[in-house]
N, C-alpha and C. Protein backbone atom coordinates (compact mmCIF):
# COMPACT_ATOMS: atom_id res chain seq x y z
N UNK A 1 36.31 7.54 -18.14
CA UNK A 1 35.59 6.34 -18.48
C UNK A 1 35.28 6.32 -19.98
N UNK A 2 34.86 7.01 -20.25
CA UNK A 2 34.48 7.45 -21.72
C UNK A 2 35.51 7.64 -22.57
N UNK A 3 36.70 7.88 -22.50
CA UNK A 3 38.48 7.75 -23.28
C UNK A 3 38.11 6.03 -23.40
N UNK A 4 38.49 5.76 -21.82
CA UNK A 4 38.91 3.81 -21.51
C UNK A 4 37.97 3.19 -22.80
N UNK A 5 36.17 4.17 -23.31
CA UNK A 5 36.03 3.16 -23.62
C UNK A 5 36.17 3.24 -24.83
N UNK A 6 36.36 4.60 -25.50
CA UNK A 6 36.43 4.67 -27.10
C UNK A 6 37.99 4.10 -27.46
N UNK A 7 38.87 4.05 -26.70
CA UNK A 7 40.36 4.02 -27.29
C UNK A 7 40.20 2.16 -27.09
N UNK A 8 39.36 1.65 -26.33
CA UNK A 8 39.44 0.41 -26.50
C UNK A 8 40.09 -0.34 -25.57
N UNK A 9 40.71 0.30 -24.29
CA UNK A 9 41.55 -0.61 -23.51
C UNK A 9 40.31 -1.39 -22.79
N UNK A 10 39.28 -1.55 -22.17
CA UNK A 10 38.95 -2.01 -22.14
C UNK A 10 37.74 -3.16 -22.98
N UNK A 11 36.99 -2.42 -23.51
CA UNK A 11 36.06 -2.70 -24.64
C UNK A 11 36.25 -3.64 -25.58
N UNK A 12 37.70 -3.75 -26.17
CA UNK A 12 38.73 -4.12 -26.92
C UNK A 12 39.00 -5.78 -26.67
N UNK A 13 39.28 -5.54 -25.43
CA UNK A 13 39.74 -6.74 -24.77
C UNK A 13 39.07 -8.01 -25.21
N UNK A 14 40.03 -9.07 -25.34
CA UNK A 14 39.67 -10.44 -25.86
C UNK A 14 38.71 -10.95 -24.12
N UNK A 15 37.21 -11.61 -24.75
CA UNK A 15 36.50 -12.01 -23.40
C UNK A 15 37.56 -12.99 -22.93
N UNK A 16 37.99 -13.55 -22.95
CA UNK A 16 38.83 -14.29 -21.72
C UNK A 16 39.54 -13.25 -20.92
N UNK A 17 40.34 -12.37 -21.79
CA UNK A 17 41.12 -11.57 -21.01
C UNK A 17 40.05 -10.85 -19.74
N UNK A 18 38.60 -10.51 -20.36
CA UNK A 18 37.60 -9.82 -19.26
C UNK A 18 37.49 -10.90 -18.21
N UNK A 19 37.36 -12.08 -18.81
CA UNK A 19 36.98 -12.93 -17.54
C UNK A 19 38.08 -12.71 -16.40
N UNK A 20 39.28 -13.21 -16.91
CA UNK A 20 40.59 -13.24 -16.04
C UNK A 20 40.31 -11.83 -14.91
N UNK A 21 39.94 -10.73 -15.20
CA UNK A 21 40.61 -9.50 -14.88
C UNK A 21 39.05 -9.79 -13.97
N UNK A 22 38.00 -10.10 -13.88
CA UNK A 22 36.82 -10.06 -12.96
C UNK A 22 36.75 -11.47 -12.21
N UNK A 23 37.78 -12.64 -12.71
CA UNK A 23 38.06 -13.20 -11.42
C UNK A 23 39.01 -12.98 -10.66
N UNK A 24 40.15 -11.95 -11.16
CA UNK A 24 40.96 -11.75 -10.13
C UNK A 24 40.44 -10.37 -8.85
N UNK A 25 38.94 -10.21 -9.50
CA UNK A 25 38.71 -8.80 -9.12
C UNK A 25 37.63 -9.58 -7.46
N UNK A 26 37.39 -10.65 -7.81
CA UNK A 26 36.63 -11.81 -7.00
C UNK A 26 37.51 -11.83 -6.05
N UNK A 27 38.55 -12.06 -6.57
CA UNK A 27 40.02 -13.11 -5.92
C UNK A 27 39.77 -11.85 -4.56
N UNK A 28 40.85 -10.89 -5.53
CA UNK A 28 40.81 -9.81 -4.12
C UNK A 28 40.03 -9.82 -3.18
N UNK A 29 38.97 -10.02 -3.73
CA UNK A 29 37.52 -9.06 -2.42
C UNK A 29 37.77 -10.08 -1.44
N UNK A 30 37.67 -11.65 -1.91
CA UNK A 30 37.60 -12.59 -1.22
C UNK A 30 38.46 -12.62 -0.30
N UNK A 31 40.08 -12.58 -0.66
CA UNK A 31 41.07 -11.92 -0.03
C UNK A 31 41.26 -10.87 1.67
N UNK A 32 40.04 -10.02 1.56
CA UNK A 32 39.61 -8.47 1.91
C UNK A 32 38.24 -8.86 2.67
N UNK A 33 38.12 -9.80 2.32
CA UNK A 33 36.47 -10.15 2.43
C UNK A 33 36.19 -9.54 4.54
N UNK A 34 36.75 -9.62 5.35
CA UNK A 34 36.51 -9.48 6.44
C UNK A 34 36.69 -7.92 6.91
N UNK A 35 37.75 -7.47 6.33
CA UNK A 35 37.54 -5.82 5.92
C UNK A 35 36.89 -5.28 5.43
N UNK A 36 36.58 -5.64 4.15
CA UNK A 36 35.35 -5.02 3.13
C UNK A 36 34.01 -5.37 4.27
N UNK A 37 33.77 -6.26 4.97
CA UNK A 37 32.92 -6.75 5.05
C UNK A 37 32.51 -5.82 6.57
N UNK A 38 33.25 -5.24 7.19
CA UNK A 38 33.44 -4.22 8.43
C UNK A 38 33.33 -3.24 8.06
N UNK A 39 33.53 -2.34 6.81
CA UNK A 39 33.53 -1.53 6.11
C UNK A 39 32.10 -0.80 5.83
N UNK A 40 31.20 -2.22 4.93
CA UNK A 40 30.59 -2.57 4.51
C UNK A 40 29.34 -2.05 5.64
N UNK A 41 29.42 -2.54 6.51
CA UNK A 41 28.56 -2.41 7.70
C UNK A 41 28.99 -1.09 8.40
N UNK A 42 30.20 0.09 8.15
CA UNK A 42 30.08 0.48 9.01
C UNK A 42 29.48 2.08 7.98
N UNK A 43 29.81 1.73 6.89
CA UNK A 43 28.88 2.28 5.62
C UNK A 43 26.87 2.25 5.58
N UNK A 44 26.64 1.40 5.70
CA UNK A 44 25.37 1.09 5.03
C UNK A 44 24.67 0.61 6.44
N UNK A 45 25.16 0.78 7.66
CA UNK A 45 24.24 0.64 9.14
C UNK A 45 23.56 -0.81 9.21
N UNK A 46 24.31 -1.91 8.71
CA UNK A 46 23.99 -3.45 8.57
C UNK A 46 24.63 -4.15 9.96
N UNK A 47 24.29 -5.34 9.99
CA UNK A 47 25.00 -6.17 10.85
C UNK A 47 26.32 -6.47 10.56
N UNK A 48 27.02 -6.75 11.20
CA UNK A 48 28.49 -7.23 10.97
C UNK A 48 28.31 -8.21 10.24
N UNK A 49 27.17 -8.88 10.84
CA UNK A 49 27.10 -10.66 10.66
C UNK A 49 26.48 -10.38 9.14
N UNK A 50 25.57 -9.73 8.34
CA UNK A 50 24.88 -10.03 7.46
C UNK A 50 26.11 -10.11 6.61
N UNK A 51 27.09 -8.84 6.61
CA UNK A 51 27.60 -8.11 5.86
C UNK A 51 28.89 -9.56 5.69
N UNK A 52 29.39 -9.84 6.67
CA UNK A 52 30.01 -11.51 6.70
C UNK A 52 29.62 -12.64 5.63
N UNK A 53 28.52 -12.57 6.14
CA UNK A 53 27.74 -13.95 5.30
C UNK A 53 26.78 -13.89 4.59
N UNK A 54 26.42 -12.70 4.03
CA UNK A 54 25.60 -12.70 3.19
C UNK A 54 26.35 -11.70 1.98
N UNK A 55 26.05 -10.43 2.21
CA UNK A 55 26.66 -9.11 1.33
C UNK A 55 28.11 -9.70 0.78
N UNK A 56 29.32 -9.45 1.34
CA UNK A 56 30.32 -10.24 1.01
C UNK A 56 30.50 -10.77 -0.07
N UNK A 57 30.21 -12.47 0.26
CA UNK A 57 30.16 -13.49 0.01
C UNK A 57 29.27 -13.95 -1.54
N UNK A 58 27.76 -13.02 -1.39
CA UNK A 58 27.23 -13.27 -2.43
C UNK A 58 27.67 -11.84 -3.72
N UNK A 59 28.68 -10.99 -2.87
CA UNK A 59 29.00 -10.30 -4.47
C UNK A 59 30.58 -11.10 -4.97
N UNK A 60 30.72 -11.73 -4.61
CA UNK A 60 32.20 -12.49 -4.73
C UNK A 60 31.46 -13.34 -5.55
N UNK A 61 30.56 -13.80 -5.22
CA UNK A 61 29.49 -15.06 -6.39
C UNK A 61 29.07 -14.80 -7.28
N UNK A 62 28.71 -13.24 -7.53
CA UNK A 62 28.23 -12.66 -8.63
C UNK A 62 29.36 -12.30 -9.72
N UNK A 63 30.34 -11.37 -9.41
CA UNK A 63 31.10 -11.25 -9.85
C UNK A 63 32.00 -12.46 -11.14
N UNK A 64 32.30 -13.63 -10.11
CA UNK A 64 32.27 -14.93 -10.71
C UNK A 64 31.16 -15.12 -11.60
N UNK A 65 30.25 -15.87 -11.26
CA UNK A 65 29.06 -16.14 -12.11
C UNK A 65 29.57 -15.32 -13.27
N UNK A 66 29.35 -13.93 -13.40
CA UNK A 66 29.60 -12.81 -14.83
C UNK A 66 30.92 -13.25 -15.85
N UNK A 67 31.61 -13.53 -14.62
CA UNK A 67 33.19 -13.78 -15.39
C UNK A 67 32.89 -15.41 -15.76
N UNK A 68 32.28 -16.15 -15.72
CA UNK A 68 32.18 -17.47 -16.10
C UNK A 68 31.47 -16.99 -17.47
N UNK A 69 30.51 -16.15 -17.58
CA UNK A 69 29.30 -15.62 -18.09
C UNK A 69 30.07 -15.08 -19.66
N UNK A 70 31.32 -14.19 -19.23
CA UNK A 70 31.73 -13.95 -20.60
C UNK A 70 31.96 -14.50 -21.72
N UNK A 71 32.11 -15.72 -21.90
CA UNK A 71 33.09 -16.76 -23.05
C UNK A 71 31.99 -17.01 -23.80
N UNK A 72 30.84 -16.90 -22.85
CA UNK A 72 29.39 -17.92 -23.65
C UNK A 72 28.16 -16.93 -23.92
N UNK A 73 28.96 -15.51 -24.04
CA UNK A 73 27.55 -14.86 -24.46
C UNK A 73 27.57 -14.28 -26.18
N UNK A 74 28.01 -14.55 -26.55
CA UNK A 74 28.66 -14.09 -28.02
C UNK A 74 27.93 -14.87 -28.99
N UNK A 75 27.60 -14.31 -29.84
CA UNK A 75 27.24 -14.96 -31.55
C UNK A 75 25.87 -16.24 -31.13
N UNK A 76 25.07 -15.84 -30.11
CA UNK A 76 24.22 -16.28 -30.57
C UNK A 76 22.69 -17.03 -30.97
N UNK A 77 22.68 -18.39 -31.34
CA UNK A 77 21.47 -17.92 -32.72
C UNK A 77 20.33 -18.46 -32.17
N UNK A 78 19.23 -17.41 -32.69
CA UNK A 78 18.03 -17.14 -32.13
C UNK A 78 17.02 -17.58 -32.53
N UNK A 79 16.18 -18.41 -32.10
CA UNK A 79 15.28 -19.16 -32.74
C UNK A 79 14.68 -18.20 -33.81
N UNK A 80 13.81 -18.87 -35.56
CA UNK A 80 13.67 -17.97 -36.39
C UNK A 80 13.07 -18.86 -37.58
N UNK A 81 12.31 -18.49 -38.37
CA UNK A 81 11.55 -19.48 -38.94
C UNK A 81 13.07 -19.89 -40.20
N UNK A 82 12.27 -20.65 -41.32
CA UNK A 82 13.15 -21.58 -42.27
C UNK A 82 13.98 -20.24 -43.46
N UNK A 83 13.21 -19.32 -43.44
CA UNK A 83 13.64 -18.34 -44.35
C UNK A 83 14.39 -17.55 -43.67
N UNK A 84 15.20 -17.12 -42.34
CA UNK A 84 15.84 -16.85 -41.63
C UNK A 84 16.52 -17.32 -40.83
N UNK A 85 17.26 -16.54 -40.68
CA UNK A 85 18.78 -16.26 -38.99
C UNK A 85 18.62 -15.56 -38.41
N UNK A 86 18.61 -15.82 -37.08
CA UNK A 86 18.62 -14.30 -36.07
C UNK A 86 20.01 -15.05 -35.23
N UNK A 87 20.86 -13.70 -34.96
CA UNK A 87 21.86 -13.71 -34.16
C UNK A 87 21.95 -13.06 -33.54
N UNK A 88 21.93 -13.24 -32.31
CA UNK A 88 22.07 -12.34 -30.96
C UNK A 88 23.87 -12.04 -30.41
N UNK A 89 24.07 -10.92 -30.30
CA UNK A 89 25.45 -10.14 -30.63
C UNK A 89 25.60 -9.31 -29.47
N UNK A 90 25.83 -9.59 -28.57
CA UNK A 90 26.01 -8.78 -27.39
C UNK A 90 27.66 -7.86 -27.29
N UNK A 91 27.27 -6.47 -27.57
CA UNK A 91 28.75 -6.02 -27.83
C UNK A 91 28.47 -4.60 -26.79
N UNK A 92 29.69 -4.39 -26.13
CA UNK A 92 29.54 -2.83 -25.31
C UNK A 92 28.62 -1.96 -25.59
N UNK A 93 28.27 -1.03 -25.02
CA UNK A 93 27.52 0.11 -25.72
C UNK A 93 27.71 1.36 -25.19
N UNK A 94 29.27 1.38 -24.55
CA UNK A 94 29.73 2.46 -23.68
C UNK A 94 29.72 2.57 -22.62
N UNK A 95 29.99 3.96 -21.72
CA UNK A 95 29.76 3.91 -20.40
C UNK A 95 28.77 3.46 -19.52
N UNK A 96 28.66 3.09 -18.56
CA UNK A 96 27.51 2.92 -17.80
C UNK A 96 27.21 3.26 -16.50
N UNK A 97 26.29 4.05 -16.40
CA UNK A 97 25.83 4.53 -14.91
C UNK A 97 25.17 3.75 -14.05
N UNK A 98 25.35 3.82 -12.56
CA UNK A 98 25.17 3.05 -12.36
C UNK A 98 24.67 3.42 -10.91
N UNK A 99 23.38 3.11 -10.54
CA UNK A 99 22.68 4.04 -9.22
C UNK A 99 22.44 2.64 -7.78
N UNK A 100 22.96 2.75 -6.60
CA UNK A 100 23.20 1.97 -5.71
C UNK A 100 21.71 2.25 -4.79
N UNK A 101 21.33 1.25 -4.09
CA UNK A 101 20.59 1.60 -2.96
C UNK A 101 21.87 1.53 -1.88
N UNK A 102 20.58 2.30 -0.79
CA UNK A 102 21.91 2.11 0.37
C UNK A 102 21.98 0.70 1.24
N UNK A 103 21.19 -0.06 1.58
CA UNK A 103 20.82 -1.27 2.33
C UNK A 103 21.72 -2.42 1.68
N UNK A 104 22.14 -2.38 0.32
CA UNK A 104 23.01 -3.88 -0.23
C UNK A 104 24.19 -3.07 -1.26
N UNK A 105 24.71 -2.02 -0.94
CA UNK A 105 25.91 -0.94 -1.95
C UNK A 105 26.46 -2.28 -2.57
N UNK A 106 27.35 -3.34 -2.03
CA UNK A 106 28.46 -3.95 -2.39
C UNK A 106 28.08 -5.03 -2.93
N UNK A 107 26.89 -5.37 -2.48
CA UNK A 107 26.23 -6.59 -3.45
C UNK A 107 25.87 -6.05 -4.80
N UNK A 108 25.17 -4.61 -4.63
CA UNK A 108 24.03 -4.47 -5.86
C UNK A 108 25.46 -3.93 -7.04
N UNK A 109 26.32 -3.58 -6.14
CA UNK A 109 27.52 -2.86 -6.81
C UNK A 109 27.94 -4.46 -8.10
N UNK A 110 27.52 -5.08 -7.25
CA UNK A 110 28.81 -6.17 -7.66
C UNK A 110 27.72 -7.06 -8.89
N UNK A 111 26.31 -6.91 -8.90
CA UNK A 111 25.23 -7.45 -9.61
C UNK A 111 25.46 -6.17 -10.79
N UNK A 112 25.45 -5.11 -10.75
CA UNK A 112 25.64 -4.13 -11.53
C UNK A 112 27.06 -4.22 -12.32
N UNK A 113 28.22 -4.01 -12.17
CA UNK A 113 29.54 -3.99 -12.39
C UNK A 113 29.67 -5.08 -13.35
N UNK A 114 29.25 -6.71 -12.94
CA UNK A 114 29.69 -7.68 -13.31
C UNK A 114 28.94 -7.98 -14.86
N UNK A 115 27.85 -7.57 -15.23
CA UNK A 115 27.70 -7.96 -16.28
C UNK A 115 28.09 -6.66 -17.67
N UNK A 116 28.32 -5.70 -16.70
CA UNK A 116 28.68 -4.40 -17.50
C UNK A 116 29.78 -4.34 -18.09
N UNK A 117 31.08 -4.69 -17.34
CA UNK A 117 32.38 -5.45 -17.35
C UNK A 117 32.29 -6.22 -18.18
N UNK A 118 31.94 -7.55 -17.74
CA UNK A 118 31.84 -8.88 -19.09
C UNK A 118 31.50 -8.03 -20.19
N UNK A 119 30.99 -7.71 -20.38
CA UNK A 119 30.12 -7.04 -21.44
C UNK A 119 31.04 -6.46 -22.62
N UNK A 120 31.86 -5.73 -21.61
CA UNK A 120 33.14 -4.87 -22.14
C UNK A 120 32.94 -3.21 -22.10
N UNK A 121 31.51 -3.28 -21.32
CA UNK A 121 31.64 -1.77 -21.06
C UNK A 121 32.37 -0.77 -20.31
């Protein structure tokens, strides 16, 4: 993780290119969504049904949301009196750890991942 992020293959990456690569990462799950979602439940001791229509479904939303999220978080400017600029610069800051509960893994996974990713971490 720590190579990926100093050599730049990911980090590097033009934000559209991040977006593309975390909606196709949506695409899949969505794809999978009834497997993951059996999985999901037979992991974390949930309902079939939550893990269906809730867990699922709302990390497929998140994920999105983040990847919509990339294009428009860049350069900027921050309210600041007449004798100043403030610019807000959101740039990687390396690896990131990342600690799950057990009751929502694939949601909290996917609330965690998605802005870390955009991010370019």
């Amino acid at each position: 993780a720590r190579l990926a992020f100093e050599d730049g293959r990911w980090s590097k990456l033009p934000p559209a290119t991040r977006k593309r690569v975390l909606l196709k990462l949506a695409a899949v799950i969505e794809e999978n969504a009834l497997e993951l979602a059996l999985m999901e439940s037979l992991d974390s001791g949930k309902t079939i049904n939550d893990c269906i229509n809730i867990d699922v479904p709302e990390a497929i939303n998140s994920l999105r949301w983040h990847a919509e999220a990339v294009d428009k978080i860049y350069d900027q400017v921050s309210p600041a009196n007449d004798a100043s600029l403030g610019l807000i610069v959101r740039e990687p800051i390396g690896v990131v750890g990342l600690v799950l509960p057990w009751n929502f893994p694939l949601l909290m996974l996917a609330w965690k991942i998605g802005p870390a990713l955009a991010a370019g971490c």
